[in-house]
N, C-alpha and C. Protein backbone atom coordinates (compact mmCIF):
# COMPACT_ATOMS: atom_id res chain seq x y z
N UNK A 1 -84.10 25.59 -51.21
CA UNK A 1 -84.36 27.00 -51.40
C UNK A 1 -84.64 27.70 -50.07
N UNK A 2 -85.36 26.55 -49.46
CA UNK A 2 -85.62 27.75 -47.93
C UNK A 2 -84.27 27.91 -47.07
N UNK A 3 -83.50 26.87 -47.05
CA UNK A 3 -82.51 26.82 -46.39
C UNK A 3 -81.50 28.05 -46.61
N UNK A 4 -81.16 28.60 -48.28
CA UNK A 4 -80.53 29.48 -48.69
C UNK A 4 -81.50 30.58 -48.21
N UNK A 5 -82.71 31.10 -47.93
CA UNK A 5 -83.10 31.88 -47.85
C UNK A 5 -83.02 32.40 -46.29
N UNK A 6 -83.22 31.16 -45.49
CA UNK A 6 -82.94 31.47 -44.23
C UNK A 6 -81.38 31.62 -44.03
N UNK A 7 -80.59 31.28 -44.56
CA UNK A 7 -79.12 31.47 -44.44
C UNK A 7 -78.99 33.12 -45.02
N UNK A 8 -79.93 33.63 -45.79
CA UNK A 8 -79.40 34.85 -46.59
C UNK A 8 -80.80 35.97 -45.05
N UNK A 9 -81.47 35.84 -44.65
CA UNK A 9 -81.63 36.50 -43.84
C UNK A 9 -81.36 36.46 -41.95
N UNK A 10 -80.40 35.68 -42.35
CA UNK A 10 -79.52 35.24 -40.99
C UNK A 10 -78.42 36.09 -41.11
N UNK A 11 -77.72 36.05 -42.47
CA UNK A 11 -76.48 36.98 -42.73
C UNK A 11 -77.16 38.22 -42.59
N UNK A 12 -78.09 38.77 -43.34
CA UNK A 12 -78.50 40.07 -43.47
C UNK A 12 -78.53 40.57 -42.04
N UNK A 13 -79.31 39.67 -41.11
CA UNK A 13 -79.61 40.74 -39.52
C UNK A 13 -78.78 40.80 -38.78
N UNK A 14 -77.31 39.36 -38.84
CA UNK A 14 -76.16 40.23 -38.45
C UNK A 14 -75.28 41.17 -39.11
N UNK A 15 -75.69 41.69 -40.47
CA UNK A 15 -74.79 42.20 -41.22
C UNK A 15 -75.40 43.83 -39.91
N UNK A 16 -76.93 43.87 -40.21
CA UNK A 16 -77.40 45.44 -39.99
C UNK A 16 -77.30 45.26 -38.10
N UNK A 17 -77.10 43.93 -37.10
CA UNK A 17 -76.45 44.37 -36.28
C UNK A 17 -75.37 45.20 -35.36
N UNK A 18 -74.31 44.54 -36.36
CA UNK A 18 -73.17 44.70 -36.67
C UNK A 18 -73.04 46.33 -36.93
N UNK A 19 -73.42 46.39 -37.83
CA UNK A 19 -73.79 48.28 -38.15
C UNK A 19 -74.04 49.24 -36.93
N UNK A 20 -75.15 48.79 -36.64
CA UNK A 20 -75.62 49.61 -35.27
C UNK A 20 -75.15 49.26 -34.24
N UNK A 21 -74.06 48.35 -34.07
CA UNK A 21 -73.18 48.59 -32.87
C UNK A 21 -72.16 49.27 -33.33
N UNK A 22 -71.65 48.86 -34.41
CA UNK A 22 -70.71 50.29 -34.68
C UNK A 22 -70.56 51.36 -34.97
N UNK A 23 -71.76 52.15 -34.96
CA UNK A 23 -72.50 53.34 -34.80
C UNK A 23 -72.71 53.40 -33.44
N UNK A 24 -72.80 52.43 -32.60
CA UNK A 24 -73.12 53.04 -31.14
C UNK A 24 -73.78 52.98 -30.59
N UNK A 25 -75.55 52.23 -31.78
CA UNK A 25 -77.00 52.43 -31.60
C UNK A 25 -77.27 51.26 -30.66
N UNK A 26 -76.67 50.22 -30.53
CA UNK A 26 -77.22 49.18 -29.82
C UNK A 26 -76.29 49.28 -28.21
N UNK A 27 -75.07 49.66 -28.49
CA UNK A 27 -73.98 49.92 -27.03
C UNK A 27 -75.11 51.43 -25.93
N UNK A 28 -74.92 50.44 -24.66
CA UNK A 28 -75.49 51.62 -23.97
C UNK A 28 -74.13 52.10 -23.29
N UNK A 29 -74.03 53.76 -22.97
CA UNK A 29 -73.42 54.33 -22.96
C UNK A 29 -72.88 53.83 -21.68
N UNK A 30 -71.31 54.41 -21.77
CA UNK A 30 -70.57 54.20 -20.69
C UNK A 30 -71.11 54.96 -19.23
N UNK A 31 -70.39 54.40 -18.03
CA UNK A 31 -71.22 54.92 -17.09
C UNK A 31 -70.00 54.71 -16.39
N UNK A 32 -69.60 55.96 -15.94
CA UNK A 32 -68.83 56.09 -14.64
C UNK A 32 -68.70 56.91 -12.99
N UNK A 33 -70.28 57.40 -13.17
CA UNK A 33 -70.57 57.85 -11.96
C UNK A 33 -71.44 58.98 -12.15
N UNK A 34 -71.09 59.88 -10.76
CA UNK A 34 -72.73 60.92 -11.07
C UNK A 34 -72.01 62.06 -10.57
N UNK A 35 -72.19 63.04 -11.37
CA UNK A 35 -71.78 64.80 -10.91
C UNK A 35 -72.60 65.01 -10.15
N UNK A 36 -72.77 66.08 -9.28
CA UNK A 36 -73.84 66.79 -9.32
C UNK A 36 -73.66 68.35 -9.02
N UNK A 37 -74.07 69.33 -9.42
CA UNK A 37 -73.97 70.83 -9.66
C UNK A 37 -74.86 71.47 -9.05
N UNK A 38 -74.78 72.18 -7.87
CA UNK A 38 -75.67 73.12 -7.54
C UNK A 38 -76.81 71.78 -6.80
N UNK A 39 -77.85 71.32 -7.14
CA UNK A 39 -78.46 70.67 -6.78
C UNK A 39 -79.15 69.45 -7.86
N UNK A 40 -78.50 69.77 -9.29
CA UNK A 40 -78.71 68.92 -10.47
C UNK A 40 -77.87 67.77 -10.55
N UNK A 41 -78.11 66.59 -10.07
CA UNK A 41 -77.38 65.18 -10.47
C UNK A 41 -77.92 64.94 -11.80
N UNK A 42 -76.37 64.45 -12.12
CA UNK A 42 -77.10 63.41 -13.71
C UNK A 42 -75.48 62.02 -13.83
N UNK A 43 -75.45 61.49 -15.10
CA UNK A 43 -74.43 60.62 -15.11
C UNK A 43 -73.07 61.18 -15.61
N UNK A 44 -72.15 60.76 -15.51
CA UNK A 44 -71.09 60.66 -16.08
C UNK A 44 -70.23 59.59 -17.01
N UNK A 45 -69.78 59.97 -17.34
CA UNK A 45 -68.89 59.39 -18.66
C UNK A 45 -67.40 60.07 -18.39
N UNK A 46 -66.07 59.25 -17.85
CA UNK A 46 -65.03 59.79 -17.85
C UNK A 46 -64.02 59.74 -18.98
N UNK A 47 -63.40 60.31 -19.44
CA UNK A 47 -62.37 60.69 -19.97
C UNK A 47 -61.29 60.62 -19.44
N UNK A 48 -60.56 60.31 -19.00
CA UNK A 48 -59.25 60.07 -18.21
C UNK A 48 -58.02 59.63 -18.36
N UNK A 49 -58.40 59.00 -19.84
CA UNK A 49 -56.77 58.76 -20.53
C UNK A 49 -56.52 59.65 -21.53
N UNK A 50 -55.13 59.81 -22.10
CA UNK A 50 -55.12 60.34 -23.27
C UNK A 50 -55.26 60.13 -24.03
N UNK A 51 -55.66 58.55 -24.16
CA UNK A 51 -56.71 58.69 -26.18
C UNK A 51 -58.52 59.04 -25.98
N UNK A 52 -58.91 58.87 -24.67
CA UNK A 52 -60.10 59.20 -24.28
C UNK A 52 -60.44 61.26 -24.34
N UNK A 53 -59.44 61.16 -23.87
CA UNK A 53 -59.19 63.42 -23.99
C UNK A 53 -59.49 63.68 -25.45
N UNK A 54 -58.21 62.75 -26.05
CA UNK A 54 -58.31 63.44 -27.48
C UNK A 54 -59.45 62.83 -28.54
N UNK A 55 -60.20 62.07 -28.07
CA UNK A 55 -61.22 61.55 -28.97
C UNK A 55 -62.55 62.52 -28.24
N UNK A 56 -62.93 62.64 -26.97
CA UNK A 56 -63.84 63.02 -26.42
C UNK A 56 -65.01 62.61 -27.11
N UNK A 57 -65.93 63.65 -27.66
CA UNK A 57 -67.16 63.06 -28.24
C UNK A 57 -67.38 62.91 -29.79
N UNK A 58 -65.92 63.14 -30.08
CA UNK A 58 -65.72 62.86 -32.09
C UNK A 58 -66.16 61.83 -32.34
N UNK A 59 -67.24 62.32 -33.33
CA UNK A 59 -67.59 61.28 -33.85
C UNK A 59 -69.19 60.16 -33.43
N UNK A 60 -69.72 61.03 -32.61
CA UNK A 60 -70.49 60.03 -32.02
C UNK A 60 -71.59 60.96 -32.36
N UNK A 61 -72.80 60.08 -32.39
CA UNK A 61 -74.26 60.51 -33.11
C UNK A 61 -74.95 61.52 -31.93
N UNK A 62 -75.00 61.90 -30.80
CA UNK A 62 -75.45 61.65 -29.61
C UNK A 62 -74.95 61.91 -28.64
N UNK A 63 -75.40 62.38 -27.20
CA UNK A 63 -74.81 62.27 -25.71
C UNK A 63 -76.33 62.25 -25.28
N UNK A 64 -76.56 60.86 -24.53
CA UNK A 64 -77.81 60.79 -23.63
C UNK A 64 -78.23 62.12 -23.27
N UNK A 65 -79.37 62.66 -22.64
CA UNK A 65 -79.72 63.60 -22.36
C UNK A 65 -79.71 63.85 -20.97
N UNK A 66 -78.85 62.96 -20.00
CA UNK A 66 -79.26 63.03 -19.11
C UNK A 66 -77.43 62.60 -18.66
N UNK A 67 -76.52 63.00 -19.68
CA UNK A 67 -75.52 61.93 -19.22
C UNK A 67 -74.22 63.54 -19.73
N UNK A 68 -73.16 63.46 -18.76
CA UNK A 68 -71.97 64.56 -18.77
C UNK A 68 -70.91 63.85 -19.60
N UNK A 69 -69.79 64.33 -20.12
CA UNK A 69 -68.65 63.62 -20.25
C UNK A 69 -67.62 63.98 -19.32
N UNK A 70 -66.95 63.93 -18.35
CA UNK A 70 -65.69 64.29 -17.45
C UNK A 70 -64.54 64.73 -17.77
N UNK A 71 -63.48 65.11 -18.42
CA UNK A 71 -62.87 65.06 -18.74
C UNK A 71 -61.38 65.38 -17.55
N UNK A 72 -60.64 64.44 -17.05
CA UNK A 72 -59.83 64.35 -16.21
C UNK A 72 -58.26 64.20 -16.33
N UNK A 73 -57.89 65.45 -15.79
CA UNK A 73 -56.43 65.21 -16.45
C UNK A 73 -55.22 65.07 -15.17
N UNK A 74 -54.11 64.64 -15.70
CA UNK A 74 -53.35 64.07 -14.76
C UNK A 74 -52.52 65.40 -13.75
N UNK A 75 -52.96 66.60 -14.09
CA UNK A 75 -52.65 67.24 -13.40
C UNK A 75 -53.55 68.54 -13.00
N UNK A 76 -53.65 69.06 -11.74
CA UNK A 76 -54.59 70.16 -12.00
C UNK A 76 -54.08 71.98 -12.29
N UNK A 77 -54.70 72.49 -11.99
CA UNK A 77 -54.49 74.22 -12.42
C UNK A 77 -53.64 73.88 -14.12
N UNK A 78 -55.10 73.58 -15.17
CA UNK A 78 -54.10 73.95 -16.29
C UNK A 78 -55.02 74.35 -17.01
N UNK A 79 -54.53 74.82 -18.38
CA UNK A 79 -55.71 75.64 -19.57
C UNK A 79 -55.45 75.07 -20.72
N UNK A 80 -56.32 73.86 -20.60
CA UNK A 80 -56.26 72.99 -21.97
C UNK A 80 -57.37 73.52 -23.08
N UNK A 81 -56.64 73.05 -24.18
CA UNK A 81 -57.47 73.39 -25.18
C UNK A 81 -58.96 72.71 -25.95
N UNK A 82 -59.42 72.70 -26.42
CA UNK A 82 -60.24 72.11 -26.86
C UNK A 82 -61.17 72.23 -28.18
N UNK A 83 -61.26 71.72 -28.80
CA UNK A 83 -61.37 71.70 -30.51
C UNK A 83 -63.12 70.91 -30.79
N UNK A 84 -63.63 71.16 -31.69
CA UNK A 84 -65.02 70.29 -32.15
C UNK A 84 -64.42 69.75 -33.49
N UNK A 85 -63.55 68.97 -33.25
CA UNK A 85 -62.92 67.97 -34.79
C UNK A 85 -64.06 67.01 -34.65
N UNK A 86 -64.48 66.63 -35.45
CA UNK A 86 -65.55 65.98 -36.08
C UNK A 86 -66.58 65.20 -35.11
N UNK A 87 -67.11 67.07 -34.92
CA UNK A 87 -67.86 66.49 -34.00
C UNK A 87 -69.39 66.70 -34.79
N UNK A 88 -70.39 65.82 -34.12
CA UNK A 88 -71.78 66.18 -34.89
C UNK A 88 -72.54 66.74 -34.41
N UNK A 89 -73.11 67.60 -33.02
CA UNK A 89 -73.69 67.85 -32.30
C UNK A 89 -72.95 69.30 -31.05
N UNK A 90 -73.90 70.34 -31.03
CA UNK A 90 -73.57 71.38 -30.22
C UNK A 90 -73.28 70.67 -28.92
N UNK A 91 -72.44 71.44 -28.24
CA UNK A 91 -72.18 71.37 -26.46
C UNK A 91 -72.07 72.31 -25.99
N UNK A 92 -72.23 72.65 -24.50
CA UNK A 92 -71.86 73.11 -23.79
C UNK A 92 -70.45 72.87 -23.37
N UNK A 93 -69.87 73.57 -22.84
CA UNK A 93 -68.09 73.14 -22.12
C UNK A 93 -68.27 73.64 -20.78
N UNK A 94 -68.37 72.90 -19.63
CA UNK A 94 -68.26 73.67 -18.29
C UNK A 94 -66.60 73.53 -17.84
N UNK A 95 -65.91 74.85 -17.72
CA UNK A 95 -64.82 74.55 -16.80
C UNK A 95 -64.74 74.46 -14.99
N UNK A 96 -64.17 73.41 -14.71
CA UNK A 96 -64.05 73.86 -13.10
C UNK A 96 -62.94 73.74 -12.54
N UNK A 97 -63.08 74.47 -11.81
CA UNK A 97 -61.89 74.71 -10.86
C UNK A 97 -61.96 74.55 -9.48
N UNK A 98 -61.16 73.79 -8.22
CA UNK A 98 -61.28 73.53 -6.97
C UNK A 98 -63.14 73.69 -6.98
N UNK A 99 -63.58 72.32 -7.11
CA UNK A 99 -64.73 72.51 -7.07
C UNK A 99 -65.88 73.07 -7.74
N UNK A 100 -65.79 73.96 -8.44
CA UNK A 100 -66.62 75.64 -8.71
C UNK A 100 -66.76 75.40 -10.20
N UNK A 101 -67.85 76.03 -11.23
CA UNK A 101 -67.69 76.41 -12.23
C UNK A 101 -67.04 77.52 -12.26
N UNK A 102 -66.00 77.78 -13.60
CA UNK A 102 -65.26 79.09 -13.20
C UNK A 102 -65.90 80.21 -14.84
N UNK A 103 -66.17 78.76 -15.93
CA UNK A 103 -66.01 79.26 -16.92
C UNK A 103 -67.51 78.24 -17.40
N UNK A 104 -68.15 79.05 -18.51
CA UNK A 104 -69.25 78.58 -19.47
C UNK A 104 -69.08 78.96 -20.81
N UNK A 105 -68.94 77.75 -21.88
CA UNK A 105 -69.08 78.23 -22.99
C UNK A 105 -70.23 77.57 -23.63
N UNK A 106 -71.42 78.13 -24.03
CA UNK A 106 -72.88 77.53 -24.30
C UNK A 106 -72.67 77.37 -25.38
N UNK A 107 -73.47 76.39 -26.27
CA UNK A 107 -73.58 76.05 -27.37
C UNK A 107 -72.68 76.36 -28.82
N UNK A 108 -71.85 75.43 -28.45
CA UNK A 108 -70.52 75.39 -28.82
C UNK A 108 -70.85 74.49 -30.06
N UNK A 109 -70.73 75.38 -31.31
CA UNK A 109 -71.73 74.44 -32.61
C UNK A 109 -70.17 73.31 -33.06
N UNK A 110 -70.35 72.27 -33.87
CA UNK A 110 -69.68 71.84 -34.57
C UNK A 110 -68.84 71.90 -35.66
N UNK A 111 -68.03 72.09 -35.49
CA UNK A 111 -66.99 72.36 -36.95
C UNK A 111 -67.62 71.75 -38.24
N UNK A 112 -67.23 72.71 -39.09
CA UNK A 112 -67.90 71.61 -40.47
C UNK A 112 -67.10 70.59 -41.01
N UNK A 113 -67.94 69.63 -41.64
CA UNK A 113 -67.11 68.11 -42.04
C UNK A 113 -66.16 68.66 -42.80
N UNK A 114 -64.59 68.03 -42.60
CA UNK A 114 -63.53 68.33 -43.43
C UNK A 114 -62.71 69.82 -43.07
N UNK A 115 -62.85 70.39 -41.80
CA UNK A 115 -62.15 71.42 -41.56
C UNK A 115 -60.72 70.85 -41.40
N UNK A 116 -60.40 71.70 -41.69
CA UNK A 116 -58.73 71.51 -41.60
C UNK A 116 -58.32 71.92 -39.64
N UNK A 117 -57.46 70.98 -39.23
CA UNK A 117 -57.22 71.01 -37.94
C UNK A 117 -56.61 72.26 -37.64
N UNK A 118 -56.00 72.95 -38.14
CA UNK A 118 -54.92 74.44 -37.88
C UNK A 118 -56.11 75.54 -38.35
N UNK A 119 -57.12 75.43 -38.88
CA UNK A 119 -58.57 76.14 -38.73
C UNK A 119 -59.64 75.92 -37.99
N UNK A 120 -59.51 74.89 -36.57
CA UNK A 120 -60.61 74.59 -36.14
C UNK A 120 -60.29 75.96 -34.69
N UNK A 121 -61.76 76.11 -34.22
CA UNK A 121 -61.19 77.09 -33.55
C UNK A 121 -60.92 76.35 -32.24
N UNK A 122 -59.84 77.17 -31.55
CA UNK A 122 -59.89 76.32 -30.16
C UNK A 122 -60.46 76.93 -28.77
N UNK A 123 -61.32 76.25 -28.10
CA UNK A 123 -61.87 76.53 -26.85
C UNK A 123 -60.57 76.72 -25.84
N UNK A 124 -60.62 77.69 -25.04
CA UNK A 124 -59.85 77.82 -23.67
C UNK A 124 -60.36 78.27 -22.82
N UNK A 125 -59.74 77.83 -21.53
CA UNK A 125 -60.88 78.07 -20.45
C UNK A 125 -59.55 79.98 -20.08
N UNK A 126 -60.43 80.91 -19.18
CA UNK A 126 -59.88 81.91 -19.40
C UNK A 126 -58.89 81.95 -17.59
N UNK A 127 -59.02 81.19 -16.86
CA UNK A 127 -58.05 80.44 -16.12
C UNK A 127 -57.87 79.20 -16.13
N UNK A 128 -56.67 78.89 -14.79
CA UNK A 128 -56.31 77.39 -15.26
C UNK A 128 -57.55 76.79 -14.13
N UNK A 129 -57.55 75.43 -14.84
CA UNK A 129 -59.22 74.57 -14.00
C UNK A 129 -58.76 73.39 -13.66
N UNK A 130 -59.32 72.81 -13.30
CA UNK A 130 -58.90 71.03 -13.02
C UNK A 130 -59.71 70.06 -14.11
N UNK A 131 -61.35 70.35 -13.97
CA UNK A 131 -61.75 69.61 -15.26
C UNK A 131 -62.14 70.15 -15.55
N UNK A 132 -62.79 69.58 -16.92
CA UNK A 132 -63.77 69.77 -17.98
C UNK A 132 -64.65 69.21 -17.95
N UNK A 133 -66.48 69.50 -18.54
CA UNK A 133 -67.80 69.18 -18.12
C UNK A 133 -67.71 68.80 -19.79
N UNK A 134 -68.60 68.22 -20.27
CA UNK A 134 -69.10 68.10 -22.08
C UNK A 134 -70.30 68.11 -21.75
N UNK A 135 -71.84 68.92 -22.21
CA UNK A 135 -73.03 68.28 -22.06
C UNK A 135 -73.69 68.61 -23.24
N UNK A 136 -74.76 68.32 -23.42
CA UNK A 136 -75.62 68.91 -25.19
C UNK A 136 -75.85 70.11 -24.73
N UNK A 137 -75.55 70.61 -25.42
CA UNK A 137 -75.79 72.36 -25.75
C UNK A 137 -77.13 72.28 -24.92
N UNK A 138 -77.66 73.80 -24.55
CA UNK A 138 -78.88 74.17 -23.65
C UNK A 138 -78.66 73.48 -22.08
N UNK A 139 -78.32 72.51 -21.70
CA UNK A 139 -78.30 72.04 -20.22
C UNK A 139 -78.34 72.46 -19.47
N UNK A 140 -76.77 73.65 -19.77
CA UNK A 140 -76.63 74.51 -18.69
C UNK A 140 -77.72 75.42 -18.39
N UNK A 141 -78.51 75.76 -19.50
CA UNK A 141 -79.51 76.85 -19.05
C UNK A 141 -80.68 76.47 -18.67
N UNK A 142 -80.87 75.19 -19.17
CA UNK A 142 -82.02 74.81 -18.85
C UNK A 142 -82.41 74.16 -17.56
N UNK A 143 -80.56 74.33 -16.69
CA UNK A 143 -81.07 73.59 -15.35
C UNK A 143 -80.83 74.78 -14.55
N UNK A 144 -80.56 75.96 -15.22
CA UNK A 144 -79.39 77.28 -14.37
C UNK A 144 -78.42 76.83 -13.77
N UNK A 145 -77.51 76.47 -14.54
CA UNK A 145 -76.06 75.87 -14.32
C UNK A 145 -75.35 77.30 -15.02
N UNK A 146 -74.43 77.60 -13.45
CA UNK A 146 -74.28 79.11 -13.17
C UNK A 146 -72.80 79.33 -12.90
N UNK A 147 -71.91 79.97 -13.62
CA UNK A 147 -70.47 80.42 -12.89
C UNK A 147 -70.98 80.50 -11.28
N UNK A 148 -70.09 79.75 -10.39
CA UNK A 148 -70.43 80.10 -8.90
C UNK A 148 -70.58 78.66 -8.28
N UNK A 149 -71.41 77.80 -9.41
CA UNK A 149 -72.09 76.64 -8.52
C UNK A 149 -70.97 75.45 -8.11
N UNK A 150 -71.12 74.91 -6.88
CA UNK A 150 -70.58 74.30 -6.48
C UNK A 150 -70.48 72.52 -7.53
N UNK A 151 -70.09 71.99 -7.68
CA UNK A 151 -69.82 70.82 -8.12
C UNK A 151 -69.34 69.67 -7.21
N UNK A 152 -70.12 68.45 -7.11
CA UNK A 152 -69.59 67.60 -6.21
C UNK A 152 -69.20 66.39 -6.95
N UNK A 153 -67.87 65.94 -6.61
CA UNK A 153 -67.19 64.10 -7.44
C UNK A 153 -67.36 63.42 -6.95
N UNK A 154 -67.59 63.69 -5.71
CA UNK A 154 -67.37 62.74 -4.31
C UNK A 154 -67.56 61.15 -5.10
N UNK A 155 -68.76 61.12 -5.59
CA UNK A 155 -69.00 59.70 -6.13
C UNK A 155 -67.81 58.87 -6.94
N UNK A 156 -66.83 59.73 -7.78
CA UNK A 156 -66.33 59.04 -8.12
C UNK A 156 -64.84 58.76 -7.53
N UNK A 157 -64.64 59.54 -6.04
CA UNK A 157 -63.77 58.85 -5.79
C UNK A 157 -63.44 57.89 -4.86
């Protein structure tokens, strides 16, 4: 009897492991270097392929509070779009351009579960930029992250 019992709570704590890594809860977040804006460093998280663009932060419970997403595309001066498909959590969107924030869109709420994709609305930056910033909604204001401020990659290249 003990043997089945320890076999049945051996299964159970990898069953609810298992869970919370595939939720995300036990994976620590990716790490690919450090922005920094104006005089605010924090981490990064790149985006740089195209299933990484088009997934961005769908789907995920969360963005550290202390952590950007990058979003990097294979070419620069362009005006990509950008959608909150199932996303759970407000953002900010910083666009930049040669360096610079050019564009801010603050607290950018989440689409509701089950929108239809040809109704989601789409973000555009209002020139063409090189990247895209992702952070939790408020950041920008709460660090005065300002059309104007300089942005440095240096780190990640």
């Amino acid at each position: 009897m003990k043997k089945v019992l320890i076999s049945l709570a051996g299964t159970a704590a990898a069953i609810v492991v298992l869970g919370l890594l595939s939720q995300g809860k036990l994976n620590s977040p990716k790490y690919d270097g450090e922005i920094i804006i104006d005089k605010t460093k924090f981490k990064l998280e790149l985006a740089d392929t195209e299933e990484e663009r088009r997934v961005g932060l769908s789907n995920r419970e969360e963005l550290d509070k202390d952590m950007g997403v990058l979003f990097v595309f294979e070419t620069e001066n362009i005006q990509p779009g950008f959608w909150m498909k199932d996303m759970k959590f407000a953002i900010d969107i910083l666009w930049i351009n040669d360096n610079e924030i050019v564009q801010i869109d603050n607290n950018v709420q989440p689409s509701e579960p089950g929108t239809a994709d040809n109704e989601l609305i789409l973000y555009m930056p209002n020139q063409p930029i090189d990247y895209v910033l992702e952070l939790n909604a408020g950041f920008a204001n709460e660090y005065n992250i300002k059309v104007g401020d300089t942005v440095d990659l240096s780190s990640l290249q």
